[in-house]
PDB file of N, CA and C in Angstrom:
ATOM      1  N   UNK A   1       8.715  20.949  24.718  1.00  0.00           N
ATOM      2  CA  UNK A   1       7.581  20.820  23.826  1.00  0.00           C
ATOM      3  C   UNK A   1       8.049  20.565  22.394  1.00  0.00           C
ATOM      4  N   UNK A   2       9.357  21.232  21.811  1.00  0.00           N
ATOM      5  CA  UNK A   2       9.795  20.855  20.644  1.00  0.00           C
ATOM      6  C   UNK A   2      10.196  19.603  20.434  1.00  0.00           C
ATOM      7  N   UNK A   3      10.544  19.045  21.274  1.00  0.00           N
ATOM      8  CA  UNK A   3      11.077  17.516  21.318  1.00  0.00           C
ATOM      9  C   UNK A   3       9.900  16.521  20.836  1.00  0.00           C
ATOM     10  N   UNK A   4       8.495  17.122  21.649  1.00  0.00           N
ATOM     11  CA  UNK A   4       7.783  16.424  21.496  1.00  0.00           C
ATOM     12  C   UNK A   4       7.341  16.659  20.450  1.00  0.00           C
ATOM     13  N   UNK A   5       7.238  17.246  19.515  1.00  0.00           N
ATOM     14  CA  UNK A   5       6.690  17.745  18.207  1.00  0.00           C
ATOM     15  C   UNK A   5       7.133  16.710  17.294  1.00  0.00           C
ATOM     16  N   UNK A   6       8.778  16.845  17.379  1.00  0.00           N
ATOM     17  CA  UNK A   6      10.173  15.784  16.639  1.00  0.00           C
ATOM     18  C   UNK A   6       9.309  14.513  16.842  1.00  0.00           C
ATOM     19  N   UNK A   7       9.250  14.105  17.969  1.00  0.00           N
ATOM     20  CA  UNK A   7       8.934  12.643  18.009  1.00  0.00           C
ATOM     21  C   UNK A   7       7.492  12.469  17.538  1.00  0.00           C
ATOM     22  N   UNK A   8       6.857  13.435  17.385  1.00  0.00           N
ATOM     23  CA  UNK A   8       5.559  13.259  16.440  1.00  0.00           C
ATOM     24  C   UNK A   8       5.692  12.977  15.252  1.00  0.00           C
ATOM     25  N   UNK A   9       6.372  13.900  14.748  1.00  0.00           N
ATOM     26  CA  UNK A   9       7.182  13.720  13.246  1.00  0.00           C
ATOM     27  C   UNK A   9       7.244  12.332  12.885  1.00  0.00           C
ATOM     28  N   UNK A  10       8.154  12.307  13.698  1.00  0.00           N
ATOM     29  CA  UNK A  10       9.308  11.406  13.315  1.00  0.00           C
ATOM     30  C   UNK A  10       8.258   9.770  13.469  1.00  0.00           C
ATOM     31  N   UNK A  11       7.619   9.700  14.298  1.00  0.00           N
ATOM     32  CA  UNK A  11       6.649   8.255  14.599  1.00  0.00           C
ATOM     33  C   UNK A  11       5.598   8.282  13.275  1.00  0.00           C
ATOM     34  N   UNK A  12       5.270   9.691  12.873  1.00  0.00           N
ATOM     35  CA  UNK A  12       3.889  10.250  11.508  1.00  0.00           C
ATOM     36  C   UNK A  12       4.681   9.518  10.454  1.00  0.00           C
ATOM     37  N   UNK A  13       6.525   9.705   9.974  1.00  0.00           N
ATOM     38  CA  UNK A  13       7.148   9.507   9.270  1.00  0.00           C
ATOM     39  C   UNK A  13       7.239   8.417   8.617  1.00  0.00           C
ATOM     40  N   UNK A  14       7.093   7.591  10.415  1.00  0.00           N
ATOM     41  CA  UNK A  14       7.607   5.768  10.429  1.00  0.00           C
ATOM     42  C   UNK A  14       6.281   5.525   9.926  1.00  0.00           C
ATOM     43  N   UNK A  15       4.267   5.453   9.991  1.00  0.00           N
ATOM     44  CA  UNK A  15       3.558   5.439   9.505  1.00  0.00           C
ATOM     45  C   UNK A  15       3.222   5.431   8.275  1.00  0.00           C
ATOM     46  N   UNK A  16       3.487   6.037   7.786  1.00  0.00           N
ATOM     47  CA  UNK A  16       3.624   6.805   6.104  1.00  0.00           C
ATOM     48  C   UNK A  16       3.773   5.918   5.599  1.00  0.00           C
ATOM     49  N   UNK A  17       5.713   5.380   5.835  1.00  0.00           N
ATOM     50  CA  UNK A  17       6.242   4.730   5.314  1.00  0.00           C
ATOM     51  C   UNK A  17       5.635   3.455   5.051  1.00  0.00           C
ATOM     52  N   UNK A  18       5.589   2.793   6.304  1.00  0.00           N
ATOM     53  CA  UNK A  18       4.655   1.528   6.515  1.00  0.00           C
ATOM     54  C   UNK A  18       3.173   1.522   5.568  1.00  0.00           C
ATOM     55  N   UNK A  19       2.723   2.047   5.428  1.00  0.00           N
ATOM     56  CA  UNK A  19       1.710   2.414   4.854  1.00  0.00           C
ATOM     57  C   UNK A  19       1.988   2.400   3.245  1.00  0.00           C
ATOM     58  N   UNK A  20       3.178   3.377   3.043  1.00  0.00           N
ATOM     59  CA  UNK A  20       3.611   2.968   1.360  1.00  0.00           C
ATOM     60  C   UNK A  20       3.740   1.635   0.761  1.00  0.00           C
ATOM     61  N   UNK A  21       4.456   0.952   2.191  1.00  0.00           N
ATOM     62  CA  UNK A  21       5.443  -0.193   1.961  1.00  0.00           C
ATOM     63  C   UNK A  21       4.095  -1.114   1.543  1.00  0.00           C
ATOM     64  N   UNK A  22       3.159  -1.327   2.159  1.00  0.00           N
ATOM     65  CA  UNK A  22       1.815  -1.998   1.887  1.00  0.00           C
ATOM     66  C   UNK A  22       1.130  -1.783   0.857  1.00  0.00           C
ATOM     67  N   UNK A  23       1.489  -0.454   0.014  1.00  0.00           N
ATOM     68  CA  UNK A  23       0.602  -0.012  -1.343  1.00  0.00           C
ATOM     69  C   UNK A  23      -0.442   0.893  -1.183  1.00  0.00           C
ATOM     70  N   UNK A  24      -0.150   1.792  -0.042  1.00  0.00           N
ATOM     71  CA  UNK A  24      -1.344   2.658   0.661  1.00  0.00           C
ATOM     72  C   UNK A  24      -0.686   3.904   0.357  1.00  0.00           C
ATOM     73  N   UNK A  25      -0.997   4.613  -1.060  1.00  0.00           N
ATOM     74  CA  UNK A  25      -0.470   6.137  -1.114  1.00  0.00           C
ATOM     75  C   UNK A  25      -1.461   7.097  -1.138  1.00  0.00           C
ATOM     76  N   UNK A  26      -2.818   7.094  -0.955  1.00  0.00           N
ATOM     77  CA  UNK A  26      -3.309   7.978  -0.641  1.00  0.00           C
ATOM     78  C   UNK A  26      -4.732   7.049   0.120  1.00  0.00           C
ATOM     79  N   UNK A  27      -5.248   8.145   0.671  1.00  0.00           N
ATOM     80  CA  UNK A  27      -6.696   7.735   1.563  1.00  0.00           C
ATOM     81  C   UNK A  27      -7.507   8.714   1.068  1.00  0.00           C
ATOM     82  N   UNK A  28      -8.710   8.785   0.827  1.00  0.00           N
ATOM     83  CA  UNK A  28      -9.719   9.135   0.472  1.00  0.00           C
ATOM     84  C   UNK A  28      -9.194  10.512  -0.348  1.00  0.00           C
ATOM     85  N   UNK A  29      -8.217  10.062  -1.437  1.00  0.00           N
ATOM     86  CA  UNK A  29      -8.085  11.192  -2.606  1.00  0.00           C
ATOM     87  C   UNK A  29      -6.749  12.147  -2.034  1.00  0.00           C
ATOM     88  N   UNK A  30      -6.488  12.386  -0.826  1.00  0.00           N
ATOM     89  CA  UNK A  30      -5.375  12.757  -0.647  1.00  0.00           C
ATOM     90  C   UNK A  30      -4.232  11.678  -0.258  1.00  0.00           C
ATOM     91  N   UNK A  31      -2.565  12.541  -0.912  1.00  0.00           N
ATOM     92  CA  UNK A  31      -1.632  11.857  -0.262  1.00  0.00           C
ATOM     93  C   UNK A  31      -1.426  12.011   1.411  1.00  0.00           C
ATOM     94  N   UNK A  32      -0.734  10.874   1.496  1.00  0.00           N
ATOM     95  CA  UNK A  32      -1.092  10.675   2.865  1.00  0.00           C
ATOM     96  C   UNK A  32      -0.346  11.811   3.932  1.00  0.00           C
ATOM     97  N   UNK A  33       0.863  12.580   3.202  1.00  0.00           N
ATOM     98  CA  UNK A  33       1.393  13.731   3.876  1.00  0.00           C
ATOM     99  C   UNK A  33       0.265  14.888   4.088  1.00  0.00           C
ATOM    100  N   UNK A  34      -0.651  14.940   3.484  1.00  0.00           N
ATOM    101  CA  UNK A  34      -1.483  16.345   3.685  1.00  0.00           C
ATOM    102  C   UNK A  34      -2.590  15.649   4.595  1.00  0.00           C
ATOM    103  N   UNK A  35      -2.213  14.402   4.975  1.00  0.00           N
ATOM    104  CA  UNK A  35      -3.873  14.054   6.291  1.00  0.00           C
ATOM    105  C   UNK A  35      -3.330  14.425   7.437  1.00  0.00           C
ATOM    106  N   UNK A  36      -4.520  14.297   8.422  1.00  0.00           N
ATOM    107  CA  UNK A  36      -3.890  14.724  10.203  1.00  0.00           C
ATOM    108  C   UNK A  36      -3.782  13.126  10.425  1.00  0.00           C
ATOM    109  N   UNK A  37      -3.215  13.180  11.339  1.00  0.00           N
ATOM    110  CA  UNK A  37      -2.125  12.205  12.403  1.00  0.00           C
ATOM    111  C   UNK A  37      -3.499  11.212  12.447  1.00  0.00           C
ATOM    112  N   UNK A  38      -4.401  11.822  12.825  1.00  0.00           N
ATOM    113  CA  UNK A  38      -5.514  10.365  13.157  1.00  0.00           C
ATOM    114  C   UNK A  38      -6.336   9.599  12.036  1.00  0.00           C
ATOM    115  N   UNK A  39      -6.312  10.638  11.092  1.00  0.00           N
ATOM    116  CA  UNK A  39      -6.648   9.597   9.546  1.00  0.00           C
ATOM    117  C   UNK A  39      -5.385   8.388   9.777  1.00  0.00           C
ATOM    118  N   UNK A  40      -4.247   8.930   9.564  1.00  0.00           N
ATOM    119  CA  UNK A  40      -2.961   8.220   9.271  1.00  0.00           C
ATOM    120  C   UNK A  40      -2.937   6.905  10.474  1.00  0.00           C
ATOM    121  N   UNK A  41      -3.408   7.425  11.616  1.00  0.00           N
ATOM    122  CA  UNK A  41      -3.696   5.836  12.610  1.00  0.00           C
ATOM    123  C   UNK A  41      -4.640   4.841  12.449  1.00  0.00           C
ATOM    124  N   UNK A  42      -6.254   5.640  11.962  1.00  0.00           N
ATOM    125  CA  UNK A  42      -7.177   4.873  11.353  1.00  0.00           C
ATOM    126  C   UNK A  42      -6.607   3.968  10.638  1.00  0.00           C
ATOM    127  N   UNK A  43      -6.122   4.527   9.556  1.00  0.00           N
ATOM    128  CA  UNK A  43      -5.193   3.859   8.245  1.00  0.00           C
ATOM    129  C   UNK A  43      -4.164   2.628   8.606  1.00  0.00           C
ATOM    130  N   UNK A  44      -3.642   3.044   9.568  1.00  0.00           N
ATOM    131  CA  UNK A  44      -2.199   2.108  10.276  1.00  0.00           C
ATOM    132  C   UNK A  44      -2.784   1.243  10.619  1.00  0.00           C
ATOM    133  N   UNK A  45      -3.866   1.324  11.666  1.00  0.00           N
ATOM    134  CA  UNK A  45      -4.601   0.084  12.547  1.00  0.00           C
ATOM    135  C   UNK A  45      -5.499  -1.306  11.461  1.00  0.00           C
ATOM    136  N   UNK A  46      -5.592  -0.177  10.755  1.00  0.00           N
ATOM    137  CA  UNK A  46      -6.573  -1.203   9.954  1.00  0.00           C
ATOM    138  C   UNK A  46      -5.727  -2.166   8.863  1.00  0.00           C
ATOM    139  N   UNK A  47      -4.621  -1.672   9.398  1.00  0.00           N
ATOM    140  CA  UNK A  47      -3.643  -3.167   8.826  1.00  0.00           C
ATOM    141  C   UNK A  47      -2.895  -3.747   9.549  1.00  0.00           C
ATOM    142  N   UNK A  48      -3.407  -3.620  10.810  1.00  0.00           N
ATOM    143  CA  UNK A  48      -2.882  -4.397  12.007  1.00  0.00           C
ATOM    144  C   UNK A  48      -1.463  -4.342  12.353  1.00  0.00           C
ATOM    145  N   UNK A  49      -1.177  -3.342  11.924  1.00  0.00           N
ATOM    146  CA  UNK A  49       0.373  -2.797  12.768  1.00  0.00           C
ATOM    147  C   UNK A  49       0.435  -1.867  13.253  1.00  0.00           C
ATOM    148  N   UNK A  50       0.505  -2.268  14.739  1.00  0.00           N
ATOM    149  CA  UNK A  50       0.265  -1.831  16.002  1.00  0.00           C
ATOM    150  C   UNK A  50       1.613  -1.155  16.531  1.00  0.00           C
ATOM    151  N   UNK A  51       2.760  -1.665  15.803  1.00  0.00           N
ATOM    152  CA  UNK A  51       4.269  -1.676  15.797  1.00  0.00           C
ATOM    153  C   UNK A  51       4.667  -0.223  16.959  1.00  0.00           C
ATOM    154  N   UNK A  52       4.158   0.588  16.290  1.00  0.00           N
ATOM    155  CA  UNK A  52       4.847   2.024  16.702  1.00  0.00           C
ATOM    156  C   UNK A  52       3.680   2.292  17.074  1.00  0.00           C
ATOM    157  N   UNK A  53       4.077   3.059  19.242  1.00  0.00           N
ATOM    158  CA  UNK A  53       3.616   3.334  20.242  1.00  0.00           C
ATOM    159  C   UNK A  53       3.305   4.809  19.648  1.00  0.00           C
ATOM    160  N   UNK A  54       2.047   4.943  19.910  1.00  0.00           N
ATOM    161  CA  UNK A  54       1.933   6.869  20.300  1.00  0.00           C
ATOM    162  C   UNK A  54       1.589   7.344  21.137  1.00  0.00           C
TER     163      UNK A  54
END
């Protein structure tokens, strides 16, 4: 189960980033480290990088 946590992390991480890299540092007033995982996919999808499996 810890493993799977890591690879949550670690895929939330690769998101973020992608998301910075585009000019996306916060979503609706927060930075994007204090949202849950499914704001952060909303966010991902809607710039059409589909890249990284979850």
């Amino acid at each position: 189960m810890e493993t799977n946590k890591k690879v949550s992390e670690s895929k939330r991480d690769k998101m973020i980033e992608e998301l910075v890299s585009n000019g996306v540092f916060k979503i609706d007033g927060k930075q994007l480290y204090e949202l849950p995982l499914q704001s952060l996919m909303q966010e991902y999808e809607a710039f059409g990088q589909t890249d990284i499996q979850m």
